[in-house]
C-alpha atoms as a PDB file:
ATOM      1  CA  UNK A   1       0.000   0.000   0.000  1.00  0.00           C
ATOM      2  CA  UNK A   2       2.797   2.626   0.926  1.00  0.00           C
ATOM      3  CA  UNK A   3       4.210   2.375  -2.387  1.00  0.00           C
ATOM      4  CA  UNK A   4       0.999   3.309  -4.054  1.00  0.00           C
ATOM      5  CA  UNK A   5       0.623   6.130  -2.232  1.00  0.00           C
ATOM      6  CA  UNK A   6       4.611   7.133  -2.612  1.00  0.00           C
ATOM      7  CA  UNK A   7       3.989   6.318  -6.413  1.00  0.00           C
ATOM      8  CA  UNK A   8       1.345   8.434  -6.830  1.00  0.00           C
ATOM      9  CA  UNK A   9       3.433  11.652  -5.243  1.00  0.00           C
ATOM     10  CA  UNK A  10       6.563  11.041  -7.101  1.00  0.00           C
ATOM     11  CA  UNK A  11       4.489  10.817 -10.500  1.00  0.00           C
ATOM     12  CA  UNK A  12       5.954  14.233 -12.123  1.00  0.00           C
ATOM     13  CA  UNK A  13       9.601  12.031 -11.128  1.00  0.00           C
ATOM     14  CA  UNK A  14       8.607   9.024 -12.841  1.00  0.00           C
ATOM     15  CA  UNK A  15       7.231  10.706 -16.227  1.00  0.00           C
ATOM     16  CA  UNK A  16      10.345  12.669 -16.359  1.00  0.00           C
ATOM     17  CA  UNK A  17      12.381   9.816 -16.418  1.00  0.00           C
ATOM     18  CA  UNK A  18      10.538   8.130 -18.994  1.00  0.00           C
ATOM     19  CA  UNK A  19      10.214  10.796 -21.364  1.00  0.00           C
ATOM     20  CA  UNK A  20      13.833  11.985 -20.536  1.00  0.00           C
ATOM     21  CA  UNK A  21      15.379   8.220 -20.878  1.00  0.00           C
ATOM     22  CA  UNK A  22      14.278   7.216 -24.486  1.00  0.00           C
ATOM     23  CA  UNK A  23      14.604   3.554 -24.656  1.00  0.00           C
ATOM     24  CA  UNK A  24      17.290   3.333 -21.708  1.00  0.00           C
ATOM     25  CA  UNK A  25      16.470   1.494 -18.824  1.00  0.00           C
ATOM     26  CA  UNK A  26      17.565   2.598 -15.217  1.00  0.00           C
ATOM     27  CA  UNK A  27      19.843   1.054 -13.057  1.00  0.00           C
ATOM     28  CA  UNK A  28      18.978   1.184  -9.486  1.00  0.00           C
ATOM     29  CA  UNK A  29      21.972   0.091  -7.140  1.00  0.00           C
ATOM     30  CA  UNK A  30      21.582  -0.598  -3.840  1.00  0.00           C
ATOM     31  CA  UNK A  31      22.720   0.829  -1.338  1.00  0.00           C
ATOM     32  CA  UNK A  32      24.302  -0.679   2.317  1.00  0.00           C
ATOM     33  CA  UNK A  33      22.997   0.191   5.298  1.00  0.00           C
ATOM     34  CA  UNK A  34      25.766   1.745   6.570  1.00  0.00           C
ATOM     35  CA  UNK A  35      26.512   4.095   3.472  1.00  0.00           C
ATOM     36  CA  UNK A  36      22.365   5.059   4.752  1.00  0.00           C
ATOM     37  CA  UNK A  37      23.275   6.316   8.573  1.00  0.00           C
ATOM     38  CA  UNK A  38      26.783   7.854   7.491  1.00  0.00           C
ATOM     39  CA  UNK A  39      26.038  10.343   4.329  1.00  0.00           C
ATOM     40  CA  UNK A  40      22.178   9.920   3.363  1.00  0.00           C
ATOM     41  CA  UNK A  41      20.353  10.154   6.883  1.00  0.00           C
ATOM     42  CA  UNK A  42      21.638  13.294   7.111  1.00  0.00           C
ATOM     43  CA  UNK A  43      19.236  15.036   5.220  1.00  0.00           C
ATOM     44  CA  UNK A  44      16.272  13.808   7.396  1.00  0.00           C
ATOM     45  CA  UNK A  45      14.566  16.649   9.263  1.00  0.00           C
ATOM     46  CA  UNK A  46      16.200  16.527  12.667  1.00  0.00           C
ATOM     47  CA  UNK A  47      13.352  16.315  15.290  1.00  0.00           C
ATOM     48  CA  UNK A  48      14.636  13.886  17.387  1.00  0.00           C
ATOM     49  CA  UNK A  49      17.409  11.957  18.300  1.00  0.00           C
ATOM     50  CA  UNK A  50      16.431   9.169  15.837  1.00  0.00           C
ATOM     51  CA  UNK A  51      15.627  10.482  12.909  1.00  0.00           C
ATOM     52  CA  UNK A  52      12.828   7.130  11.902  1.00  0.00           C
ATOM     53  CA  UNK A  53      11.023   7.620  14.987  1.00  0.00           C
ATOM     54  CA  UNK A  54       9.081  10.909  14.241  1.00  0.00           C
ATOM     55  CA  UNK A  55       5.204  11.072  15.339  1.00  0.00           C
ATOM     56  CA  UNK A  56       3.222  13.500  12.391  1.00  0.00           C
ATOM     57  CA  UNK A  57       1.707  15.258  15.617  1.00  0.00           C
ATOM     58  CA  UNK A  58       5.634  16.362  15.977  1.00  0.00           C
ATOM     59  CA  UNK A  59       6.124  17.663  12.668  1.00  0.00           C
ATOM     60  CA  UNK A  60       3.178  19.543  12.472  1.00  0.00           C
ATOM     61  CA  UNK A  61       3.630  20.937  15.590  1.00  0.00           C
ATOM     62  CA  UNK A  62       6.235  23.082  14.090  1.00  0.00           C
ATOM     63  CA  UNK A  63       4.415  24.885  11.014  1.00  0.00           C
ATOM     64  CA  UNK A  64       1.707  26.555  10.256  1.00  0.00           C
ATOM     65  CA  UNK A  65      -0.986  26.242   7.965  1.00  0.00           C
ATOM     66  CA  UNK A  66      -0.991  27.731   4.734  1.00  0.00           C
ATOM     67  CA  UNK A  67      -4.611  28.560   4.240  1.00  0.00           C
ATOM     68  CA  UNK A  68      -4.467  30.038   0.799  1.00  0.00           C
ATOM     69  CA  UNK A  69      -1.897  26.892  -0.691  1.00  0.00           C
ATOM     70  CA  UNK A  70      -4.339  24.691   1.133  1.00  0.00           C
ATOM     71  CA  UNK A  71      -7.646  26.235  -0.569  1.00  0.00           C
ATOM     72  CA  UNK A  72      -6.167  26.336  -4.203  1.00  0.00           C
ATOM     73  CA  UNK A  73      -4.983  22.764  -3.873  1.00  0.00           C
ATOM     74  CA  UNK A  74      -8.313  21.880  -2.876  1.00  0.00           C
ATOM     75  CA  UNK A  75      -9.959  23.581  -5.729  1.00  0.00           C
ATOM     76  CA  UNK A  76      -7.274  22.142  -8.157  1.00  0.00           C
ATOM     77  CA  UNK A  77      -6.877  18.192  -7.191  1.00  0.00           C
ATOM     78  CA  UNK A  78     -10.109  17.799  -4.904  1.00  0.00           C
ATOM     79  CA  UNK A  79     -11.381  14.258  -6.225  1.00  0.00           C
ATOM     80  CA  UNK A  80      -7.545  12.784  -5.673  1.00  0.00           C
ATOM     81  CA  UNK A  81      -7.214  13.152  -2.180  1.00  0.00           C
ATOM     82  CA  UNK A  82     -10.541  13.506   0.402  1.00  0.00           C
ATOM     83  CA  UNK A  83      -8.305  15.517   2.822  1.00  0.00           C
ATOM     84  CA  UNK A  84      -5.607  17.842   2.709  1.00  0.00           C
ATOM     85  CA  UNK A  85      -3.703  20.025   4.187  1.00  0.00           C
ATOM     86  CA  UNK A  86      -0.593  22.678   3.095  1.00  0.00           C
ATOM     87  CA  UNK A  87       1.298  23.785   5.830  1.00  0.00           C
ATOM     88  CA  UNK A  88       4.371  26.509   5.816  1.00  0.00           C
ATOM     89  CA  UNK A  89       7.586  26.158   8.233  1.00  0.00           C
ATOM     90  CA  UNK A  90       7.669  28.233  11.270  1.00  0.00           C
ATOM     91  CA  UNK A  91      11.034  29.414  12.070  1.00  0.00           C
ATOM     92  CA  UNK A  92      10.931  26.427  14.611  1.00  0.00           C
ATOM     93  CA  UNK A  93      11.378  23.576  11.773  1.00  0.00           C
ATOM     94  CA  UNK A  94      13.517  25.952   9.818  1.00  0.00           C
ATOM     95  CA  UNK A  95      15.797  25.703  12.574  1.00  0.00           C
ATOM     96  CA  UNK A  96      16.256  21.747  12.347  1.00  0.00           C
ATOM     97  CA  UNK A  97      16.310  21.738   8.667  1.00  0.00           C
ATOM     98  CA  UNK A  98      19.789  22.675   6.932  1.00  0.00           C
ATOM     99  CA  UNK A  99      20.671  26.338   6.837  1.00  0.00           C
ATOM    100  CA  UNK A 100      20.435  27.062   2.922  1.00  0.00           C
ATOM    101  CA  UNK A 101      16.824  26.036   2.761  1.00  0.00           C
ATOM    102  CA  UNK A 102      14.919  27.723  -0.526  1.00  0.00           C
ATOM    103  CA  UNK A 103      12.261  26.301  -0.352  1.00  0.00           C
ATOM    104  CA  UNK A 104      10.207  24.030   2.003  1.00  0.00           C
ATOM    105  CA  UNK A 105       6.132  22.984   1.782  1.00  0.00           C
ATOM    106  CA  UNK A 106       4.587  20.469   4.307  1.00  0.00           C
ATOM    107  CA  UNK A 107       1.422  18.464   3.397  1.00  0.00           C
ATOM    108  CA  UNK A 108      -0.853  16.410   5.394  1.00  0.00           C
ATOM    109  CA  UNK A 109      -3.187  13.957   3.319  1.00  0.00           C
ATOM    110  CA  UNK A 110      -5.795  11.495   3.877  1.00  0.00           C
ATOM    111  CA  UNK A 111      -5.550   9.287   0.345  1.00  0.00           C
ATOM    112  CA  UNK A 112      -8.376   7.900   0.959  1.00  0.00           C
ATOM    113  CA  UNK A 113     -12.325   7.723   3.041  1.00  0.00           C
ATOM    114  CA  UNK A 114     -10.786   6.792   6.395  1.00  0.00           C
ATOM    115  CA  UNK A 115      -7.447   5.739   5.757  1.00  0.00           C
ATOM    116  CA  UNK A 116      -4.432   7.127   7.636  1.00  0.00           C
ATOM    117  CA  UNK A 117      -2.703  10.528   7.879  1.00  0.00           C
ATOM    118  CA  UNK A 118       0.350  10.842   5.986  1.00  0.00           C
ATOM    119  CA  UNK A 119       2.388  13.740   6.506  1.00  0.00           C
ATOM    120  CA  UNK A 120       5.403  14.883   3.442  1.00  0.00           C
ATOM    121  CA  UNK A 121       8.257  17.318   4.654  1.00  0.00           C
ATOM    122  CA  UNK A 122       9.187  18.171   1.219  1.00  0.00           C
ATOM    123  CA  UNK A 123      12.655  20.707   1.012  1.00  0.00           C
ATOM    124  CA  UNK A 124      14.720  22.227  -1.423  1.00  0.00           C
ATOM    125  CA  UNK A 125      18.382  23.471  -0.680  1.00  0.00           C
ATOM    126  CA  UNK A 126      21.124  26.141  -1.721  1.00  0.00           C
ATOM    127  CA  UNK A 127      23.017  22.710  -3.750  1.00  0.00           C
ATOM    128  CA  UNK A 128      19.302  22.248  -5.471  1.00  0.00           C
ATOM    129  CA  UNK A 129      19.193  19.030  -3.209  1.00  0.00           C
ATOM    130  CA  UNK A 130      15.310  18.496  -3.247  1.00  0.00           C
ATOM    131  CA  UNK A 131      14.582  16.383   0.141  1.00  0.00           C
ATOM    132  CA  UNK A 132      11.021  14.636  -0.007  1.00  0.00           C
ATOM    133  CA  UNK A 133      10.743  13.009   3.899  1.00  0.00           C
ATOM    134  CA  UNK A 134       7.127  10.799   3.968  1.00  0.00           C
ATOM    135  CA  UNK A 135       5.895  10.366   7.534  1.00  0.00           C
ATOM    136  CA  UNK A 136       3.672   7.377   7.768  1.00  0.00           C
ATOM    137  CA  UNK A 137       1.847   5.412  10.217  1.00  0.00           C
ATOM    138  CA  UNK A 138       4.050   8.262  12.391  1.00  0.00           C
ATOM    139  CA  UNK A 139       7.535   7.205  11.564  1.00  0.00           C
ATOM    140  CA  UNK A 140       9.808   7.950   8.865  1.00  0.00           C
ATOM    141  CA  UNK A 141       9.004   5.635   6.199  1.00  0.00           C
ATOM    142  CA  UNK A 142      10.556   7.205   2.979  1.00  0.00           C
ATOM    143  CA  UNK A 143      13.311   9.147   2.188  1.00  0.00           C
ATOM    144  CA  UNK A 144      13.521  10.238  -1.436  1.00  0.00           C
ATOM    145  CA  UNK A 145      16.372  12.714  -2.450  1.00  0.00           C
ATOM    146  CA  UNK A 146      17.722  14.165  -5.815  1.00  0.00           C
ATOM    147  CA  UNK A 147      20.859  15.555  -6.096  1.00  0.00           C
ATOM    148  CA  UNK A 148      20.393  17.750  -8.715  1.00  0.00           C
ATOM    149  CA  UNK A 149      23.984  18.790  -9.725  1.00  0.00           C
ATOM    150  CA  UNK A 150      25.103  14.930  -9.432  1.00  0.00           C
ATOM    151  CA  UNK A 151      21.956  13.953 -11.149  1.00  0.00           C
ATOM    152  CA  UNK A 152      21.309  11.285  -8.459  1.00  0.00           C
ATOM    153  CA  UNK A 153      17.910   9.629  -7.276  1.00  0.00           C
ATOM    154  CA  UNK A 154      18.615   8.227  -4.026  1.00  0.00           C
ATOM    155  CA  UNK A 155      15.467   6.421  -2.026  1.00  0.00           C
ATOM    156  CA  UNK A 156      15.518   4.841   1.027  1.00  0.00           C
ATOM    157  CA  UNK A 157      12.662   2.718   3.022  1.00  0.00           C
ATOM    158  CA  UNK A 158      14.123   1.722   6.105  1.00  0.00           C
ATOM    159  CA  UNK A 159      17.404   0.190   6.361  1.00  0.00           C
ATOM    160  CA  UNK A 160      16.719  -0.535   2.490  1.00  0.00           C
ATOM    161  CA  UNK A 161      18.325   2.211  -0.311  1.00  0.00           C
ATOM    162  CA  UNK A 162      18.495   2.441  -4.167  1.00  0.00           C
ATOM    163  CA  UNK A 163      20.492   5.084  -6.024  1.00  0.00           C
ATOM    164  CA  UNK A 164      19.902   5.941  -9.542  1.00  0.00           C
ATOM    165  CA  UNK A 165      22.590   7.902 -11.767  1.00  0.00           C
ATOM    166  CA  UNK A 166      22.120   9.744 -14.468  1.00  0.00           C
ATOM    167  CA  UNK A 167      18.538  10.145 -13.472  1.00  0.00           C
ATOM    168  CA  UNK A 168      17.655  12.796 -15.527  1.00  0.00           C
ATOM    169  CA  UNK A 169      19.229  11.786 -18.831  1.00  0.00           C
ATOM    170  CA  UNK A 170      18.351   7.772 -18.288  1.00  0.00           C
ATOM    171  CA  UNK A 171      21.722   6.506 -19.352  1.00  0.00           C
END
């Protein structure tokens, strides 16, 4: 089930990498745990000691809703989603994300009638690193990042990890 729901918010990833790989085919390689905790964990949102075991509740708690993002997204993809929910950092979560943030959105959905609260921390830094954190069941399920200048796809579920290079070009 997660990785319907994670499919359907990296969509805009996916097409590009058809349309953008003509023919190739992507090579995921995996990545070891410990290559995880020393260089990729890092770009979690820091709002604990360990960085998996975040409730929603606790992310939330530092933003703020974003009442006019949260209307037009409403009016724009209302049949997709039953609930949601744009927030906007406070100065709070800006302070445990890194310090040349450019951009940052929060979003709190309810995919479907009844079905649990899933809350995205979604970043982008100084480097154009874009940092997509998916808070789930309230833990840290995924970690999706793209290193934009390295034109790397890294994911990670867990103590599981794929990289993809060349993401953008699909060679």
């Amino acid at each position: 089930m997660m990785k319907r729901i994670y499919c359907g918010i990296f969509a805009f990833i996916l097409t590009a990498l058809l349309f953008c790989g003509c023919g190739t085919q992507q090579v995921n390689q995996e990545i070891k745990a410990e290559e995880i905790e020393k260089y990729y964990s890092q770009y979690a949102p820091k709002f604990g000691e360990d960085v998996r075991a975040v409730t929603n509740e606790e992310v939330l708690a530092l933003c703020a809703v974003d009442e006019e993002a949260t209307e037009l997204f409403k009016k724009n993809i209302k049949e997709s989603f039953p609930e949601c929910t744009v927030y906007k950092p406070t100065q709070e979560l800006l302070k445990i994300l890194p310090d040349n943030v450019i951009n940052c959105r929060i979003d709190k959905m309810i995919l479907k009638e009844g079905g649990p609260e899933i809350v995205y921390v979604d970043y982008t830094d100084g480097d154009l690193t874009r940092v997509i954190a998916c808070y789930y069941e309230n833990e840290l399920k995924t970690l999706s990042i793209y290193f934009e200048a390295d034109d790397l796809f890294v994911e990670i579920q867990g103590d599981e990890g794929y990289k993809t290079e060349d993401f953008r070009n699909g060679k």
